[in-house]
C-alpha atoms as a PDB file:
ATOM      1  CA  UNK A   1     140.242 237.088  19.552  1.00  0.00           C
ATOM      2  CA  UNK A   2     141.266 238.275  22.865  1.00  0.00           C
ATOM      3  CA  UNK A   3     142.422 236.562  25.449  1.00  0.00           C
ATOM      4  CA  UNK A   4     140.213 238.015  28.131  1.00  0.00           C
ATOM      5  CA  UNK A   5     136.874 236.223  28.262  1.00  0.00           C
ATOM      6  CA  UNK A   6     133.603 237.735  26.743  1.00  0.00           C
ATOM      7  CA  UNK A   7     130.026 236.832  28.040  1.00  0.00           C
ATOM      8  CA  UNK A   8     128.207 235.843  25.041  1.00  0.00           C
ATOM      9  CA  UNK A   9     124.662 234.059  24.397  1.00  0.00           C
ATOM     10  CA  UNK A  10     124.303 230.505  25.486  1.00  0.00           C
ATOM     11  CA  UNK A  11     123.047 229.928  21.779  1.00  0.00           C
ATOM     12  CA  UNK A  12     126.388 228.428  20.105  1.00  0.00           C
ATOM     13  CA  UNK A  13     127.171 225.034  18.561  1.00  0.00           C
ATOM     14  CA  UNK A  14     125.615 222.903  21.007  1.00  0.00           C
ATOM     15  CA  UNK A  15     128.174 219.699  19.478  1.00  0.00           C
ATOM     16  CA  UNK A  16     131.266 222.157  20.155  1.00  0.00           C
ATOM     17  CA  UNK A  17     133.245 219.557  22.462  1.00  0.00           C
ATOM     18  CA  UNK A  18     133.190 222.163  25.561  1.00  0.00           C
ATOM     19  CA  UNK A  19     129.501 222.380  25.055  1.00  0.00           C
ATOM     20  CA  UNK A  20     128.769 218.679  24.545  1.00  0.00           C
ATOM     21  CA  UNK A  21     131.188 218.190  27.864  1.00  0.00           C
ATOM     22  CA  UNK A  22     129.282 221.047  29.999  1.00  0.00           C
ATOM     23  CA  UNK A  23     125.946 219.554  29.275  1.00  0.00           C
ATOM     24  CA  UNK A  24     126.966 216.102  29.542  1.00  0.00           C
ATOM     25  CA  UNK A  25     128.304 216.441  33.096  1.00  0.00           C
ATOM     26  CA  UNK A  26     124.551 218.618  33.891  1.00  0.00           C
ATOM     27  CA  UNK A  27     123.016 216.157  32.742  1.00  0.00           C
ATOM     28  CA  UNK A  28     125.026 213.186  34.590  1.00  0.00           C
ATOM     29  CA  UNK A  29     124.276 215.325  37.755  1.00  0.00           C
ATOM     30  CA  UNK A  30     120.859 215.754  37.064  1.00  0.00           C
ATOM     31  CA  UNK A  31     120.175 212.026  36.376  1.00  0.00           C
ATOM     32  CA  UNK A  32     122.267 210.798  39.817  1.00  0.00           C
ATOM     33  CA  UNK A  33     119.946 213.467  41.761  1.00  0.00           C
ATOM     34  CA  UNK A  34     116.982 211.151  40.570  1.00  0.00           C
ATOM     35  CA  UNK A  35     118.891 208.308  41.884  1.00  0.00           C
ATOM     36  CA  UNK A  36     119.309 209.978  45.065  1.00  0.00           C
ATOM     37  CA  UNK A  37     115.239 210.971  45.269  1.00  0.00           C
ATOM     38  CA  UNK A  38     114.434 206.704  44.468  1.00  0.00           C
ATOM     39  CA  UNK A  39     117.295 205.609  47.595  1.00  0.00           C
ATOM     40  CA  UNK A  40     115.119 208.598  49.686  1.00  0.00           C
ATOM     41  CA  UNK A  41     112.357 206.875  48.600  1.00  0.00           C
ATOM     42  CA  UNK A  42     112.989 203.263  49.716  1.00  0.00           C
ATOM     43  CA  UNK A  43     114.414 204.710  53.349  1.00  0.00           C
ATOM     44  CA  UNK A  44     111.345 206.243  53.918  1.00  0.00           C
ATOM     45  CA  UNK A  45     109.337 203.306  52.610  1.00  0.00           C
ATOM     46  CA  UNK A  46     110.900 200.361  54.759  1.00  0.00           C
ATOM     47  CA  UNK A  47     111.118 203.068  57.617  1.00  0.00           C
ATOM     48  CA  UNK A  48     107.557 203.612  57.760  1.00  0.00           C
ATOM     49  CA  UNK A  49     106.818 200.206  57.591  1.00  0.00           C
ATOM     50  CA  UNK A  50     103.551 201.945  54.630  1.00  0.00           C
ATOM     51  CA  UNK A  51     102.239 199.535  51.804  1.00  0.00           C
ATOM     52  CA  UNK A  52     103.902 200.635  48.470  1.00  0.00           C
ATOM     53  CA  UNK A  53     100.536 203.159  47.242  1.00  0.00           C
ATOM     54  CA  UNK A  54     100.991 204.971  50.479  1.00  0.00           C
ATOM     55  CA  UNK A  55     104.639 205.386  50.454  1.00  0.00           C
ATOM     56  CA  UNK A  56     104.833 207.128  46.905  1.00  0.00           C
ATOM     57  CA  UNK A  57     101.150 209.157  48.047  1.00  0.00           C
ATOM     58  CA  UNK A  58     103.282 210.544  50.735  1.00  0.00           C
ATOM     59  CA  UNK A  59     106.576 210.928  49.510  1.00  0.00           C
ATOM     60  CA  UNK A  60     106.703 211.569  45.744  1.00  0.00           C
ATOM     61  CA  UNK A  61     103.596 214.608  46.663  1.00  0.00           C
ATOM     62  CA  UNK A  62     106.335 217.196  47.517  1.00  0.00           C
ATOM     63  CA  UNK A  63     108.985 217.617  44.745  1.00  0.00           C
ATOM     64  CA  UNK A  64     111.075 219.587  47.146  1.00  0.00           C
ATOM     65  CA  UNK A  65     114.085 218.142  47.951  1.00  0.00           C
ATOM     66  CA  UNK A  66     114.374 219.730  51.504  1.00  0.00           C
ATOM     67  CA  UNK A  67     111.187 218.533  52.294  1.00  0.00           C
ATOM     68  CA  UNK A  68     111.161 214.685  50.818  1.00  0.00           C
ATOM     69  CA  UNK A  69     114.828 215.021  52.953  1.00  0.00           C
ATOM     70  CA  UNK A  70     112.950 215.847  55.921  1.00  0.00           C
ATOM     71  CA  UNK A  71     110.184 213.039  55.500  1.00  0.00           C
ATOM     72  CA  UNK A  72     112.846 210.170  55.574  1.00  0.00           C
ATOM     73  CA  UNK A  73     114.145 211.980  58.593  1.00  0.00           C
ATOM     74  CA  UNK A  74     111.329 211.514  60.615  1.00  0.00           C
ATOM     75  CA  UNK A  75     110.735 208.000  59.758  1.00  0.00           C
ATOM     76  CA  UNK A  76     114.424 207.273  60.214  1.00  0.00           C
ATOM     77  CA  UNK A  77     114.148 208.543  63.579  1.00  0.00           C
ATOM     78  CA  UNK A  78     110.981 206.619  64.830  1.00  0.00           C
ATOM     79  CA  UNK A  79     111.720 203.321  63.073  1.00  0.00           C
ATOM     80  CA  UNK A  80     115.901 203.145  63.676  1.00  0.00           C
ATOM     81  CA  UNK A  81     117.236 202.634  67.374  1.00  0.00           C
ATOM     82  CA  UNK A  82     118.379 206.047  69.174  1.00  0.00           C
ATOM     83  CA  UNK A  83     122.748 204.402  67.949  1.00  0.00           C
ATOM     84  CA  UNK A  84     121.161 203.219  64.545  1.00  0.00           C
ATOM     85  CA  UNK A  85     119.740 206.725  63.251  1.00  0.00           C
ATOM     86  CA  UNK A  86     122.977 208.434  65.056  1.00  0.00           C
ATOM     87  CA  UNK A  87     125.694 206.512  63.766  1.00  0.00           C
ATOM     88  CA  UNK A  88     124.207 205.564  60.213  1.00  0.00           C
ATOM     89  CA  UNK A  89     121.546 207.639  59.000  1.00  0.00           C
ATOM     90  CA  UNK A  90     122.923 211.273  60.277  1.00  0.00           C
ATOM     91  CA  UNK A  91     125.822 211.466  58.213  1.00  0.00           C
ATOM     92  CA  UNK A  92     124.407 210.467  54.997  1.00  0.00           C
ATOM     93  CA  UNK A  93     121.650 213.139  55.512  1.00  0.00           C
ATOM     94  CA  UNK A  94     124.575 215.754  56.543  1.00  0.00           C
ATOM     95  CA  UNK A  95     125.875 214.363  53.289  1.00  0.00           C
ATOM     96  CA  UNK A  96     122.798 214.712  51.252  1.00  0.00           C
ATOM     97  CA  UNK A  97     121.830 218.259  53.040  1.00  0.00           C
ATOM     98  CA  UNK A  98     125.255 219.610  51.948  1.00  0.00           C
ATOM     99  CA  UNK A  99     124.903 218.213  47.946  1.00  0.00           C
ATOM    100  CA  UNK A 100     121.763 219.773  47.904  1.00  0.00           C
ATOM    101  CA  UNK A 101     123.286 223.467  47.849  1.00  0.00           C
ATOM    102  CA  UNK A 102     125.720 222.619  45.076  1.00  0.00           C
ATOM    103  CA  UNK A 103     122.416 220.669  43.071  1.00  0.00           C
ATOM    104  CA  UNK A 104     119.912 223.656  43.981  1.00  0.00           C
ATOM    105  CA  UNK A 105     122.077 225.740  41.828  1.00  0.00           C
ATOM    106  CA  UNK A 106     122.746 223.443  38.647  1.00  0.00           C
ATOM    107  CA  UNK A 107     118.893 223.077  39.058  1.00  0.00           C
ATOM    108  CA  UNK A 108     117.710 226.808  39.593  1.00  0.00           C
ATOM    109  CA  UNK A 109     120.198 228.960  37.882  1.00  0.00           C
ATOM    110  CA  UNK A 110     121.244 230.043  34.334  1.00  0.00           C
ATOM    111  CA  UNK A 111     124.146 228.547  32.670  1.00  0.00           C
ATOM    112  CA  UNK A 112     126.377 231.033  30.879  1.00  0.00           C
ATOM    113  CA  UNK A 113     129.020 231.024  28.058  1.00  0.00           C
ATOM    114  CA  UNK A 114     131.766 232.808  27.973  1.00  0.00           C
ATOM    115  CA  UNK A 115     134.098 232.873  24.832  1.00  0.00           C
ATOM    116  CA  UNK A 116     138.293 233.371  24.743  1.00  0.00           C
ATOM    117  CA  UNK A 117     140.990 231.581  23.274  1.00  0.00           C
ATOM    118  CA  UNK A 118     142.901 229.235  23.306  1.00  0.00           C
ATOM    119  CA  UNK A 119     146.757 228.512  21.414  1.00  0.00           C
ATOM    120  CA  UNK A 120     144.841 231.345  19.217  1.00  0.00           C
ATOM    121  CA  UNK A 121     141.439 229.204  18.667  1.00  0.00           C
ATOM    122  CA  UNK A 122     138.202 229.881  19.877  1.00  0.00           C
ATOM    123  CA  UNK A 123     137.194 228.677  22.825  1.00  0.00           C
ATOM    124  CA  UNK A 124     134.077 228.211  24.746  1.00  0.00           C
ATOM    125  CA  UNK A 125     133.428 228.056  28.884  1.00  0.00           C
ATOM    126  CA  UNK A 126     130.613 227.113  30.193  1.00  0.00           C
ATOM    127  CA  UNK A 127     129.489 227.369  34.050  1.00  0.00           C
ATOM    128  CA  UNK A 128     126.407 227.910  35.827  1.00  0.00           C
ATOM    129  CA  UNK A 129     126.080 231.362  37.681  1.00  0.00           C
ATOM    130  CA  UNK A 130     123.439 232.553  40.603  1.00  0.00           C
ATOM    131  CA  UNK A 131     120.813 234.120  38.575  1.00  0.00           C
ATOM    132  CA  UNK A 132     121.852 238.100  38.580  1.00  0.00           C
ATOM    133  CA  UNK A 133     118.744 239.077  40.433  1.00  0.00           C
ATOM    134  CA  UNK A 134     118.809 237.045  43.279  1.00  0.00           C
ATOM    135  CA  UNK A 135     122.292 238.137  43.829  1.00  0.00           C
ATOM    136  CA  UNK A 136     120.784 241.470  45.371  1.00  0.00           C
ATOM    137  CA  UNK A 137     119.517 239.411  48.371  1.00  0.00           C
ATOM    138  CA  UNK A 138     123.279 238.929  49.228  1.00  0.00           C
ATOM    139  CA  UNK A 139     122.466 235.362  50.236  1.00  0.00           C
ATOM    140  CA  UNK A 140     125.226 233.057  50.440  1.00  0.00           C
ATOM    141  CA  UNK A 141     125.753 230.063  48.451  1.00  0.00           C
ATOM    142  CA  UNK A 142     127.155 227.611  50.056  1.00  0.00           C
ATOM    143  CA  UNK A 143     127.107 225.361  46.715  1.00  0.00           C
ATOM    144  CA  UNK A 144     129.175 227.352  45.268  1.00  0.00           C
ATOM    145  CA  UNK A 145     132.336 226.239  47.924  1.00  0.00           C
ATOM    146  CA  UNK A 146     133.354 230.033  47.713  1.00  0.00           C
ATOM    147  CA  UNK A 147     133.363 229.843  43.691  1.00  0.00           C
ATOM    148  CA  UNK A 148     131.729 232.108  41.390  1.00  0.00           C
ATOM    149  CA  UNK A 149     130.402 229.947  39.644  1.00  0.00           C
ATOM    150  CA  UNK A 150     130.289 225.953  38.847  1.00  0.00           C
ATOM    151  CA  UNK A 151     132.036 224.789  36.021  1.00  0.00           C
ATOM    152  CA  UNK A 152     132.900 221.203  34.198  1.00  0.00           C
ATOM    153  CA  UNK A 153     135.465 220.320  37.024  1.00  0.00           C
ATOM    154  CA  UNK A 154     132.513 221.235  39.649  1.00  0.00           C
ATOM    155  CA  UNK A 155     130.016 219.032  37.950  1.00  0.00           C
ATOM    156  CA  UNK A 156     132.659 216.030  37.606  1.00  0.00           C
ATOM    157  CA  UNK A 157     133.348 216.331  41.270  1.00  0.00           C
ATOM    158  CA  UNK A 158     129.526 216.838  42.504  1.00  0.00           C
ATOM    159  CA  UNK A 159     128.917 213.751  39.699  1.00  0.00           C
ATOM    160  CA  UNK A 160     131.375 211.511  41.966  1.00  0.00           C
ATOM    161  CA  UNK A 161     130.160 212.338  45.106  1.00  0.00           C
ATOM    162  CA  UNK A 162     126.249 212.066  44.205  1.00  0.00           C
ATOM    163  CA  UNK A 163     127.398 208.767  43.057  1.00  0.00           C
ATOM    164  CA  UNK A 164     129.077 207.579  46.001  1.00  0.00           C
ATOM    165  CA  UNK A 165     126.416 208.875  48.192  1.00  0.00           C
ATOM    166  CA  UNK A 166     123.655 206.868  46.416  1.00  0.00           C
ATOM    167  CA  UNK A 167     125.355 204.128  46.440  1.00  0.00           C
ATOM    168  CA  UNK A 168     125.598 204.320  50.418  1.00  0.00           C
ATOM    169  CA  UNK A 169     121.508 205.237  50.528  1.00  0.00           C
ATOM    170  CA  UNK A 170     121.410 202.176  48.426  1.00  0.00           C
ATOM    171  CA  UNK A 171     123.236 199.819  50.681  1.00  0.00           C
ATOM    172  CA  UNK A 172     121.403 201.526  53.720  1.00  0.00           C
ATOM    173  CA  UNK A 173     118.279 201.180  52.215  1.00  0.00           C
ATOM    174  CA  UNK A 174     118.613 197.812  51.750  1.00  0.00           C
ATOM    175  CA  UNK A 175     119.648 197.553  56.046  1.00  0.00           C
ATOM    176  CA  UNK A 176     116.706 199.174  57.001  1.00  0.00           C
ATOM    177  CA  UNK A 177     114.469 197.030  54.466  1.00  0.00           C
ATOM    178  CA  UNK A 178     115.721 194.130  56.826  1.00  0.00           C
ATOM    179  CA  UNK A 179     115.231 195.905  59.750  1.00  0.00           C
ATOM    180  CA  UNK A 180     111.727 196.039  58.608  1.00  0.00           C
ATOM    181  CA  UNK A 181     111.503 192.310  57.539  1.00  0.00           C
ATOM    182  CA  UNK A 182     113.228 191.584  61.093  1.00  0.00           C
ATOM    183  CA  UNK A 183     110.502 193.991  63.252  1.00  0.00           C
ATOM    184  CA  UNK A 184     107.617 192.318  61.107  1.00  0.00           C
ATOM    185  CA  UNK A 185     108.752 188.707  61.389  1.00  0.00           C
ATOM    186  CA  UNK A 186     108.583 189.923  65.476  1.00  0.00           C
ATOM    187  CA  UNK A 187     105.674 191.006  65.360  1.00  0.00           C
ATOM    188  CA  UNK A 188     104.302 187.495  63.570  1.00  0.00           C
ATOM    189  CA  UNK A 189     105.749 185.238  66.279  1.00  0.00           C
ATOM    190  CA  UNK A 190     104.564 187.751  68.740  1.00  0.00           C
ATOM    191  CA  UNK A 191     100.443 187.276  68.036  1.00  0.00           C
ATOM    192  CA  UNK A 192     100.857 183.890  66.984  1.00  0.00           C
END
């Protein structure tokens, strides 16, 4: 086998260990994206100060990302103090808004295997390429961080950071649930 790769089909032995690792680290990604969408969620629901049924009516009726992004936004910005939204919720939505490219194209474009060798064995590579026809629209792809394409090491490093970013969504969901309790128990006092 030569040592130059070859595009093949993605059809191959799906337990190979680089296919089981490729898919494994998709799949990782995948799963911490729905993480991401349920921390989303709970902003926007303590933000909006909505019961439960009208919080997932609103939220969970878009399944884009950009837009469910944009929701918690606006709630961020009307419930949170001018220093609050600023200083805490801005960067994790810069942080969000910029893992979005990188999960937009794990989510929307084929994955492709390419075979070579290795010490003289077979070899598989997997990565995950913008989908040839789209490519004539000369977009750019920021995702991509200048790459051709996203491979294991991509998905390991977009796996840490999704994970570190939900776990900040999670801790600042949980602030802005007790700004919530705080406004509310205000409120009480207030027309009592």
């Amino acid at each position: 086998m030569s040592d130059q790769p070859v595009v093949l089909s993605l059809q191959t032995n799906f337990e190979s260990k680089e296919a089981v690792e490729f898919f494994r680290r998709l799949g990782m990604c995948v799963a911490g994206w729905a993480f991401m969408d349920r921390r989303l969620y709970q902003i926007f629901h303590h933000a909006s100060g909505f019961e439960a049924t009208q919080s997932a009516f609103i939220f969970y009726r878009n399944r884009a990302f950009t837009a469910r992004l944009r929701l918690v936004d606006d709630a961020t910005r009307m419930f949170l103090t001018e220093d609050q939204y600023e200083d805490e919720w801005r960067p994790l939505h810069e942080e969000a808004d910029e893992l979005s490219h990188t999960r937009n194209i794990f989510a929307h474009h084929p994955a492709l295997r390419k075979g070579t060798s290795k010490d003289g064995q077979p070899f598989d590579i997997f990565s995950i390429h913008i989908e040839p026809y789209e490519r004539i629209l000369n977009r750019d792809y920021p995702g991509l961080r200048d790459k051709e394409a996203l491979e294991v090491a991509d998905l390991i490093d977009h796996e840490a950071a999704v994970d570190k970013l939900e776990s900040q969504l999670h801790n600042f969901a949980w602030r802005v649930g007790g700004f919530r309790a705080d406004a509310k128990a205000r409120n009480q006092n207030y027309l009592t």
